[in-house]
C-alpha atoms as a PDB file:
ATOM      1  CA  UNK A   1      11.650 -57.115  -6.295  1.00  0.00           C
ATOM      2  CA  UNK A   2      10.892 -57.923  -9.912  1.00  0.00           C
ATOM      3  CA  UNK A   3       8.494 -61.037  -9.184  1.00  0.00           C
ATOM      4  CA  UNK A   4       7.777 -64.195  -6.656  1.00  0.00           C
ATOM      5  CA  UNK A   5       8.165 -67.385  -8.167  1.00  0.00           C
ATOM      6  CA  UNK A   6       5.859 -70.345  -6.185  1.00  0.00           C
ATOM      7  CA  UNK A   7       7.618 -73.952  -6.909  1.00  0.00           C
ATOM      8  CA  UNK A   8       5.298 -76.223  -4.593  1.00  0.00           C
ATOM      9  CA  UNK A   9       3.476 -79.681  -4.556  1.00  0.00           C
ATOM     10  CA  UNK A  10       0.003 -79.936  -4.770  1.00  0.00           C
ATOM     11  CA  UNK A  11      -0.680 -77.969  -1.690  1.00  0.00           C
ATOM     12  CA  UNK A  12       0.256 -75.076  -2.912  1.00  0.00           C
ATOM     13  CA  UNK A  13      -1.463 -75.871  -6.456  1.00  0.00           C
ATOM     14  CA  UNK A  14      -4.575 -76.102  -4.636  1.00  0.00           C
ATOM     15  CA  UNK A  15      -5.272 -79.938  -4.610  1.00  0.00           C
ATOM     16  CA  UNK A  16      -8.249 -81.496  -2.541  1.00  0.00           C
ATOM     17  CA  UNK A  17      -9.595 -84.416  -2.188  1.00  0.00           C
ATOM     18  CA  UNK A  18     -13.817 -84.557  -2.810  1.00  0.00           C
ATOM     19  CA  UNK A  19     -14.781 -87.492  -0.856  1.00  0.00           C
ATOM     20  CA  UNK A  20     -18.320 -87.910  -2.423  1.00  0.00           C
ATOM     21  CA  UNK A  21     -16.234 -88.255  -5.687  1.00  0.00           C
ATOM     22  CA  UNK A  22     -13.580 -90.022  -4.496  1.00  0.00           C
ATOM     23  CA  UNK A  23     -10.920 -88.301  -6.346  1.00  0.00           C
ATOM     24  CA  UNK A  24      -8.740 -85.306  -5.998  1.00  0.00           C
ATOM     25  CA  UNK A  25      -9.579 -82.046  -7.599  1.00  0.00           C
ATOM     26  CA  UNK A  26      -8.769 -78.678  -8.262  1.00  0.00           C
ATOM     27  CA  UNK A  27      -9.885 -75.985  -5.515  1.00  0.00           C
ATOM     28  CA  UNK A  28     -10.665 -72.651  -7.409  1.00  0.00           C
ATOM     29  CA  UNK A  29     -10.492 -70.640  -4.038  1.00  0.00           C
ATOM     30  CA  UNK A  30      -7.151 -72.143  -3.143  1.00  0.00           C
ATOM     31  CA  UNK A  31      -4.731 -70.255  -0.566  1.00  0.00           C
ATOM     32  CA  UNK A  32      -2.274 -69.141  -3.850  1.00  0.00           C
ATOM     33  CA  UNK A  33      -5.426 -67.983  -5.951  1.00  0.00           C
ATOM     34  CA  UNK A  34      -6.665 -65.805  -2.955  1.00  0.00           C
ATOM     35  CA  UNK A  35      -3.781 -64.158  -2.810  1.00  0.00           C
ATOM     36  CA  UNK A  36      -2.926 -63.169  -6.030  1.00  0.00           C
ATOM     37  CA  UNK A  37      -6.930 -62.202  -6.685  1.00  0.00           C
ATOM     38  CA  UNK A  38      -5.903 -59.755  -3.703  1.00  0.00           C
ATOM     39  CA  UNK A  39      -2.873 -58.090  -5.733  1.00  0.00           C
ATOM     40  CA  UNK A  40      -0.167 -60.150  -4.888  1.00  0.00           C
ATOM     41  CA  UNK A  41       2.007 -60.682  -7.666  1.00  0.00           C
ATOM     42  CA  UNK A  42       3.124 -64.809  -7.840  1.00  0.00           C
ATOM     43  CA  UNK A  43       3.609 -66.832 -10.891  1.00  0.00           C
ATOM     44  CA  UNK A  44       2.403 -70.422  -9.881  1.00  0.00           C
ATOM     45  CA  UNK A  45       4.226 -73.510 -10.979  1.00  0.00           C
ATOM     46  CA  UNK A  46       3.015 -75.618  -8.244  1.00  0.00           C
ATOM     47  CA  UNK A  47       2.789 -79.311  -9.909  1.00  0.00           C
ATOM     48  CA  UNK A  48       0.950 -82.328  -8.425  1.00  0.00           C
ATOM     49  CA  UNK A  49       3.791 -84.377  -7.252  1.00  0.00           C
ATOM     50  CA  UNK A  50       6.686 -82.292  -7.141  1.00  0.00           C
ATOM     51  CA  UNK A  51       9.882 -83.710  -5.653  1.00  0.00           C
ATOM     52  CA  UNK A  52      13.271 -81.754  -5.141  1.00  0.00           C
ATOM     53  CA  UNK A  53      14.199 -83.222  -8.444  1.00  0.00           C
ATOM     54  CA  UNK A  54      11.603 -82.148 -10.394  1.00  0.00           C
ATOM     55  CA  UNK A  55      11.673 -78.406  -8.512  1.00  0.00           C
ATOM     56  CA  UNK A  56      15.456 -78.072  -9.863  1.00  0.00           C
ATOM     57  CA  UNK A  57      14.090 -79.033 -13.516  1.00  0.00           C
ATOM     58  CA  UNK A  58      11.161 -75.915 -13.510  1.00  0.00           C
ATOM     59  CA  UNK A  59      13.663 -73.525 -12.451  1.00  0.00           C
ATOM     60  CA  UNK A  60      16.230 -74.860 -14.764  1.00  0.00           C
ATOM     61  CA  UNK A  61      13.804 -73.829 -17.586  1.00  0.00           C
ATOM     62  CA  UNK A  62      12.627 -70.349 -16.553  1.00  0.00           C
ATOM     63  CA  UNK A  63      14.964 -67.325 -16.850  1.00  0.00           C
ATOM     64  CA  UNK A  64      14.970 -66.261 -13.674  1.00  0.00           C
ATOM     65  CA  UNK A  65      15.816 -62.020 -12.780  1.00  0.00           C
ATOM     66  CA  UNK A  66      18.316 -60.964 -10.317  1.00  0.00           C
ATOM     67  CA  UNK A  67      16.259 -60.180  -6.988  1.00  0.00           C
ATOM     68  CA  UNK A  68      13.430 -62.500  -8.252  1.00  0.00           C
ATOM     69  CA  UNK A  69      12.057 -64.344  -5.135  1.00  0.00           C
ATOM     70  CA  UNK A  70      10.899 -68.198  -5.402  1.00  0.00           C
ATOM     71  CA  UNK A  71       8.983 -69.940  -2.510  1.00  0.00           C
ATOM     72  CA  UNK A  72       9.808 -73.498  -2.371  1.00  0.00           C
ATOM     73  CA  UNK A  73       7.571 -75.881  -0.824  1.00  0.00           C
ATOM     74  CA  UNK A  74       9.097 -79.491  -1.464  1.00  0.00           C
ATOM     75  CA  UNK A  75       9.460 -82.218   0.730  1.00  0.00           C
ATOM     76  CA  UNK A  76       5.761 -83.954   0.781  1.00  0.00           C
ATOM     77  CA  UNK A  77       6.156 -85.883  -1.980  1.00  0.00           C
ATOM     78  CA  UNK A  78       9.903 -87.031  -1.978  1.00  0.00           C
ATOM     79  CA  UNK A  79       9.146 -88.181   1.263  1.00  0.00           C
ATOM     80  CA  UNK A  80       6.498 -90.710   0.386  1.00  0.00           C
ATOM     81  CA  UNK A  81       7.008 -94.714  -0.475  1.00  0.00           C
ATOM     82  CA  UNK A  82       5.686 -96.843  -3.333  1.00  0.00           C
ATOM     83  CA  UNK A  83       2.826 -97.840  -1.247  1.00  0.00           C
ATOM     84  CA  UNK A  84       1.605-100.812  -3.703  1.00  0.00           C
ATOM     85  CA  UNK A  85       5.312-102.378  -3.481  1.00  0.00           C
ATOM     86  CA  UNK A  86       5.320-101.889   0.830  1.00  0.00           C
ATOM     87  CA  UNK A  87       2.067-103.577   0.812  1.00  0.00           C
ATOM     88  CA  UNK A  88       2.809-106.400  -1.682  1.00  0.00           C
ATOM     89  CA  UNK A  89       6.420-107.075   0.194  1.00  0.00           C
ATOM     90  CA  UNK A  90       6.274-105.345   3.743  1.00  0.00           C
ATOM     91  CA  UNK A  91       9.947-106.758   4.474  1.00  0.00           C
ATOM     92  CA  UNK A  92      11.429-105.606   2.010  1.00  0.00           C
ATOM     93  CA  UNK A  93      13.858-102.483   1.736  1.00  0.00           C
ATOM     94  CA  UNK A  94      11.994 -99.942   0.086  1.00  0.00           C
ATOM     95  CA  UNK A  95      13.669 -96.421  -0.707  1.00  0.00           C
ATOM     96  CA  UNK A  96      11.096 -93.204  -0.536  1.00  0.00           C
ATOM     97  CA  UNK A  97      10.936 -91.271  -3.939  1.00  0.00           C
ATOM     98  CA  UNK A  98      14.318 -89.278  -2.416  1.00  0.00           C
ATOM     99  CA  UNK A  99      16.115 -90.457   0.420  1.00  0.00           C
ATOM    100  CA  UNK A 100      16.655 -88.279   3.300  1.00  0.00           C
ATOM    101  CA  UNK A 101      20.072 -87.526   2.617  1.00  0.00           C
ATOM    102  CA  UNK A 102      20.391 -87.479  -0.951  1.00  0.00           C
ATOM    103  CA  UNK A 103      17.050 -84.675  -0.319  1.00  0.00           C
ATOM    104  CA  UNK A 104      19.404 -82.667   2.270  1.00  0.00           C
ATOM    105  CA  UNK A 105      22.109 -82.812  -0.068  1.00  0.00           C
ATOM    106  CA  UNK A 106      19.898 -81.612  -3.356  1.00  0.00           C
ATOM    107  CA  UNK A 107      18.003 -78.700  -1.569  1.00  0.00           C
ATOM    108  CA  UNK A 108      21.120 -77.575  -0.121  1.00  0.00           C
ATOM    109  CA  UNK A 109      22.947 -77.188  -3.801  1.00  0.00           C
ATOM    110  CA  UNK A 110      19.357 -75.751  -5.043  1.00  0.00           C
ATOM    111  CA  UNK A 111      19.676 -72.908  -2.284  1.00  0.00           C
ATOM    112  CA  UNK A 112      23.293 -72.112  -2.713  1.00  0.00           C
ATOM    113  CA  UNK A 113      23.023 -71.574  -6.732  1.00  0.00           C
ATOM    114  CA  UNK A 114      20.145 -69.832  -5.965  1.00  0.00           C
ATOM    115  CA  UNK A 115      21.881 -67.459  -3.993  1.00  0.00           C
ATOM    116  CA  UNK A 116      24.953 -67.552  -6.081  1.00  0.00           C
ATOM    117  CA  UNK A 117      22.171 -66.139  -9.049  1.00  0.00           C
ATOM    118  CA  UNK A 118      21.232 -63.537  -6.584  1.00  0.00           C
ATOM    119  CA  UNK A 119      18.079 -65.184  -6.357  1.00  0.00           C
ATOM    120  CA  UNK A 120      16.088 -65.295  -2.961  1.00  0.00           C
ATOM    121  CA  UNK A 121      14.811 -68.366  -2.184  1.00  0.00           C
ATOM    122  CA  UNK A 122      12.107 -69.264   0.184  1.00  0.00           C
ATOM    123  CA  UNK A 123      11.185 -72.069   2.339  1.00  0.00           C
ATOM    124  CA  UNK A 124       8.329 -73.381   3.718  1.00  0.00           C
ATOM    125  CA  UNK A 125       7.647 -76.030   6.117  1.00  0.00           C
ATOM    126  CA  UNK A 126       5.579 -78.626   4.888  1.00  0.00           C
ATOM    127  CA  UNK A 127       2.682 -79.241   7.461  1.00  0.00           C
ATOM    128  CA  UNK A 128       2.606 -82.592   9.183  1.00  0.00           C
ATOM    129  CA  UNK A 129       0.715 -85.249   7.791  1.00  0.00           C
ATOM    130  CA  UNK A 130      -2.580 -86.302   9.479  1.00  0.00           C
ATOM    131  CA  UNK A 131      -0.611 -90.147  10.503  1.00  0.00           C
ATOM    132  CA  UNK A 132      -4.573 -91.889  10.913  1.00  0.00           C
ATOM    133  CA  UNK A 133      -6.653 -90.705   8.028  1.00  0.00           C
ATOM    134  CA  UNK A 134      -3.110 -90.765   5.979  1.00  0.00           C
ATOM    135  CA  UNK A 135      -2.905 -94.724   6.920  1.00  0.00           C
ATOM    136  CA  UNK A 136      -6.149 -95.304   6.132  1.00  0.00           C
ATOM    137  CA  UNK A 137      -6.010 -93.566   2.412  1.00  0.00           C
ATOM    138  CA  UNK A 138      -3.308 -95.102   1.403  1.00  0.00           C
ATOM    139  CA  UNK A 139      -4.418 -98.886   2.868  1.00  0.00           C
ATOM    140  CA  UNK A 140      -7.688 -98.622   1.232  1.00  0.00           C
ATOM    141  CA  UNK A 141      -7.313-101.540  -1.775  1.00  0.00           C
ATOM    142  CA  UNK A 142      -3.723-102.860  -0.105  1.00  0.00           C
ATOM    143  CA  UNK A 143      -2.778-104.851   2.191  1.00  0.00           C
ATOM    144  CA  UNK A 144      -3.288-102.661   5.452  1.00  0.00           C
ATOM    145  CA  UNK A 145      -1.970-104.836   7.849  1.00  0.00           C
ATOM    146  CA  UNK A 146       1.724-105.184   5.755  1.00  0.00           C
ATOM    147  CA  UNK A 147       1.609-101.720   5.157  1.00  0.00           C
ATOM    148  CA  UNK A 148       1.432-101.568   9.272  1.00  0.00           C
ATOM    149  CA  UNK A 149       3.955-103.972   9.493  1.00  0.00           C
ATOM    150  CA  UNK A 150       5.976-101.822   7.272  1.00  0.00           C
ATOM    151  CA  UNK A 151       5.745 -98.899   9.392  1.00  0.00           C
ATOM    152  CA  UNK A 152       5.868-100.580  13.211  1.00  0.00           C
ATOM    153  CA  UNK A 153       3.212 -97.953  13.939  1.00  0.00           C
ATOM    154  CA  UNK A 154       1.043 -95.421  12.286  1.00  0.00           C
ATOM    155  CA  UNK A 155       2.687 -92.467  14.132  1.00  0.00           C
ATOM    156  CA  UNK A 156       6.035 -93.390  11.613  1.00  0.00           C
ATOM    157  CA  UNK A 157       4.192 -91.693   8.778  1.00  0.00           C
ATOM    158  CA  UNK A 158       4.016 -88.421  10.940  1.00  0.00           C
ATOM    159  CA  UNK A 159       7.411 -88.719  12.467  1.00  0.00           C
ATOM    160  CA  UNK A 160       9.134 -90.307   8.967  1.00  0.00           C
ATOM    161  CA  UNK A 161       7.930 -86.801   7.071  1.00  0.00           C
ATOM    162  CA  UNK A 162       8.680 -84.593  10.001  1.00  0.00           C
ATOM    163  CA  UNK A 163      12.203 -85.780   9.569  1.00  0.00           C
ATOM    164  CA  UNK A 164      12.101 -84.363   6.054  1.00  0.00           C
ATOM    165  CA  UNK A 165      10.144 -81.211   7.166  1.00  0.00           C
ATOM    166  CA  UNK A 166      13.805 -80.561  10.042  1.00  0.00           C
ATOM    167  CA  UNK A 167      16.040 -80.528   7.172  1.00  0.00           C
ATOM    168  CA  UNK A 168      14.252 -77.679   5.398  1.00  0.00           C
ATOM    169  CA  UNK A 169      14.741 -75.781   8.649  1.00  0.00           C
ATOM    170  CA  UNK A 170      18.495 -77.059   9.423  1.00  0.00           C
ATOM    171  CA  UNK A 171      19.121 -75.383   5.812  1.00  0.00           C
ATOM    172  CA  UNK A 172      17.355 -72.319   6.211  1.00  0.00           C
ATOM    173  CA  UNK A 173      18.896 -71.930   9.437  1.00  0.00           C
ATOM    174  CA  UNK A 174      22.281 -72.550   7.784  1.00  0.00           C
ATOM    175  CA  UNK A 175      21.630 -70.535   4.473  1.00  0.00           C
ATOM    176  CA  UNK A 176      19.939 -67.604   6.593  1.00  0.00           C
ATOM    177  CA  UNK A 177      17.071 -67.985   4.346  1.00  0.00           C
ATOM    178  CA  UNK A 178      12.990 -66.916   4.745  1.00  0.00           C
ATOM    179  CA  UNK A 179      10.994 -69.588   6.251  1.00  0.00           C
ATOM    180  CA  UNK A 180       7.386 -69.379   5.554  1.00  0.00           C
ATOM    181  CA  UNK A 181       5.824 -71.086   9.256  1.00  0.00           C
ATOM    182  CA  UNK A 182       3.151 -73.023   7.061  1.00  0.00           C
ATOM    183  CA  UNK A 183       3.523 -76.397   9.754  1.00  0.00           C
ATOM    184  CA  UNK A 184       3.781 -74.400  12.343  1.00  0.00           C
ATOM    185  CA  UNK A 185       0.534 -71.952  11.950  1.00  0.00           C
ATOM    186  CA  UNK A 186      -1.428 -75.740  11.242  1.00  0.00           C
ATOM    187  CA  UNK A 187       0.098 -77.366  14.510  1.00  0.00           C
ATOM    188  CA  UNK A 188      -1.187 -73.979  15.735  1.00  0.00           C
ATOM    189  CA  UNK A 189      -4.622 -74.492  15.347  1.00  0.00           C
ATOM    190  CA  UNK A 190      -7.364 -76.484  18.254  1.00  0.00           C
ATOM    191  CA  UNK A 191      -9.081 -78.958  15.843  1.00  0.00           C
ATOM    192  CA  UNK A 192      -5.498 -80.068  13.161  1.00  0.00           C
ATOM    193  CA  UNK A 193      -8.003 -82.735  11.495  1.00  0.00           C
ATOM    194  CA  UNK A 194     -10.792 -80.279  10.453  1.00  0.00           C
ATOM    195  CA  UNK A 195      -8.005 -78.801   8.081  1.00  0.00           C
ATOM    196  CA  UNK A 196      -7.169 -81.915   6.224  1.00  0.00           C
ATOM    197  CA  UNK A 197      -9.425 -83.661   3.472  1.00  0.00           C
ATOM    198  CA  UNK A 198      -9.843 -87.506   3.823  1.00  0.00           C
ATOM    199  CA  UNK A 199      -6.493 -88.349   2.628  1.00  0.00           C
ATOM    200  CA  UNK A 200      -4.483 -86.797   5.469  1.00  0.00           C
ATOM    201  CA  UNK A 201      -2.431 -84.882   3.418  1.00  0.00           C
ATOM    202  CA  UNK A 202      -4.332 -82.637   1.477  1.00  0.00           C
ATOM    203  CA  UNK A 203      -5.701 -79.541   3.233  1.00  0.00           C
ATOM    204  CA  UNK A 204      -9.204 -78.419   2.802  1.00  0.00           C
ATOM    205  CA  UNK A 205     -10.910 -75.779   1.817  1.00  0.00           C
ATOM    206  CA  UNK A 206     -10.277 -74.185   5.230  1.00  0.00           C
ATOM    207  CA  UNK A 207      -6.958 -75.362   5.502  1.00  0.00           C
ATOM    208  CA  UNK A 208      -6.183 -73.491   2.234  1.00  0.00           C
ATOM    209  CA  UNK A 209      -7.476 -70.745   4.035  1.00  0.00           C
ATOM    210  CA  UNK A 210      -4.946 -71.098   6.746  1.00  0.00           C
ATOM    211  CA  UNK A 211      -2.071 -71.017   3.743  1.00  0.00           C
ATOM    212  CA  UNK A 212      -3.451 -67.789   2.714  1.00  0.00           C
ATOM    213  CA  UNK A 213      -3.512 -65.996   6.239  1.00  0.00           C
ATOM    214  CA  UNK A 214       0.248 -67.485   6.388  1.00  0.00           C
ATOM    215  CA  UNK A 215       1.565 -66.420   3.524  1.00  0.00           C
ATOM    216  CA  UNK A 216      -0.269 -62.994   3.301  1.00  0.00           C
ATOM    217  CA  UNK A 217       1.556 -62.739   6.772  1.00  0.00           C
ATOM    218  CA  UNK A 218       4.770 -63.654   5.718  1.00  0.00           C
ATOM    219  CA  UNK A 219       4.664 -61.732   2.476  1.00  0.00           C
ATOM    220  CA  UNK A 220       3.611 -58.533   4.259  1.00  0.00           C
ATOM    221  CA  UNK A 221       6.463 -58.221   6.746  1.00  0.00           C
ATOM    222  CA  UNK A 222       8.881 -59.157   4.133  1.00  0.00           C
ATOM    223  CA  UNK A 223       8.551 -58.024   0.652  1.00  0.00           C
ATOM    224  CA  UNK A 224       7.416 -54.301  -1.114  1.00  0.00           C
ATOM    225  CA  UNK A 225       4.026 -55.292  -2.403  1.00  0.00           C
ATOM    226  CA  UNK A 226       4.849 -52.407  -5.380  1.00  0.00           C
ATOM    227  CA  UNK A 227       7.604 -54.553  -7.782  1.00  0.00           C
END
């Protein structure tokens, strides 16, 4: 195995939210930082706000090696909604950043010419998005109650992603591919809110933790740590 490629969202580029500064930041002792500080050899291009689209464009620029690996984590972001435009018009139509389908139909040519390439690609399942503390970050200076009316009820948000998150593993079912269980070791846990920073989307510091225990996992059974 020449190298491992990580093409992820902000999770995997280590994004928190501070809430006594009330913005996102940087986490130095992110999950992807631990593990290559323990000799695991990834090249991160993990991007704050990645979509499918954007995914295809970073790997469209990097020569890639036969038996290269990349771990894809996608999804998060192309399943989210203009918020400002949903709270300003709740009645409206309003399209996510990609459709369900047309994201089914894009990750599923990005695996195949993967493959084609002789390229492994990796999934990961996107962990579930805490539906309370999400709806109240993304209400806070809108119009909460359109924003509700929007949604029916606040449980959408978790079940609306989820949807997104069963089409990564319909594909890696169908493709036979590596499935890093990143939702599944969070759903795992007793207290699922004491791994997510205010936003409800963003893990913290010990949820990053919980990315490194799952990938170190997942990397050990499955790749030679000595390419």
């Amino acid at each position: 195995m020449s190298k491992i490629i990580v093409i992820g969202d902000s999770l995997l580029k280590g994004v928190i939210y501070d809430e006594k500064e009330k913005k996102h930041m940087l986490l130095k002792n992110s999950g992807i930082n631990q593990l290559i500080e323990h000799g695991y050899t990834l090249e991160n291009y993990a991007k704050f706000g990645l979509t499918i689209e954007k995914a295809k464009r970073i790997i469209e620029q990097d020569t890639l090696e036969t038996n290269s690996k990349i771990i894809l984590e996608i999804g998060g972001n192309d399943c989210d909604y203009n918020w400002d435009e949903v709270s300003r018009n709740p009645y409206g139509i309003h399209q996510t950043k990609t459709p369900l389908d047309i994201f089914e139909v894009e990750l599923s040519g990005l695996i195949e010419r993967l493959i084609t390439q002789g390229i492994t690609p990796v999934l990961v399942s996107i962990p579930p998005l805490d539906h309370n503390l999400f709806y109240n970050f993304i209400s806070e200076n809108r119009d909460k109650d359109s924003i509700l009316s929007f949604l029916g009820t606040k449980r959408k948000i978790y079940e609306h992603q989820k949807a997104y998150n069963e089409v990564i593993l319909k594909l890696a079912n169908a493709y036979q591919v590596e499935v890093i269980p990143l939702r599944e070791a969070v759903e795992q846990q007793g207290d699922v809110e004491s791994l997510y920073c205010l936003d409800g989307m963003h893990l913290n510091e010990k949820g990053q933790g919980l990315i490194y225990e799952t990938f170190k996992s997942h990397l050990d059974k499955t790749t030679n740590r000595n390419f």
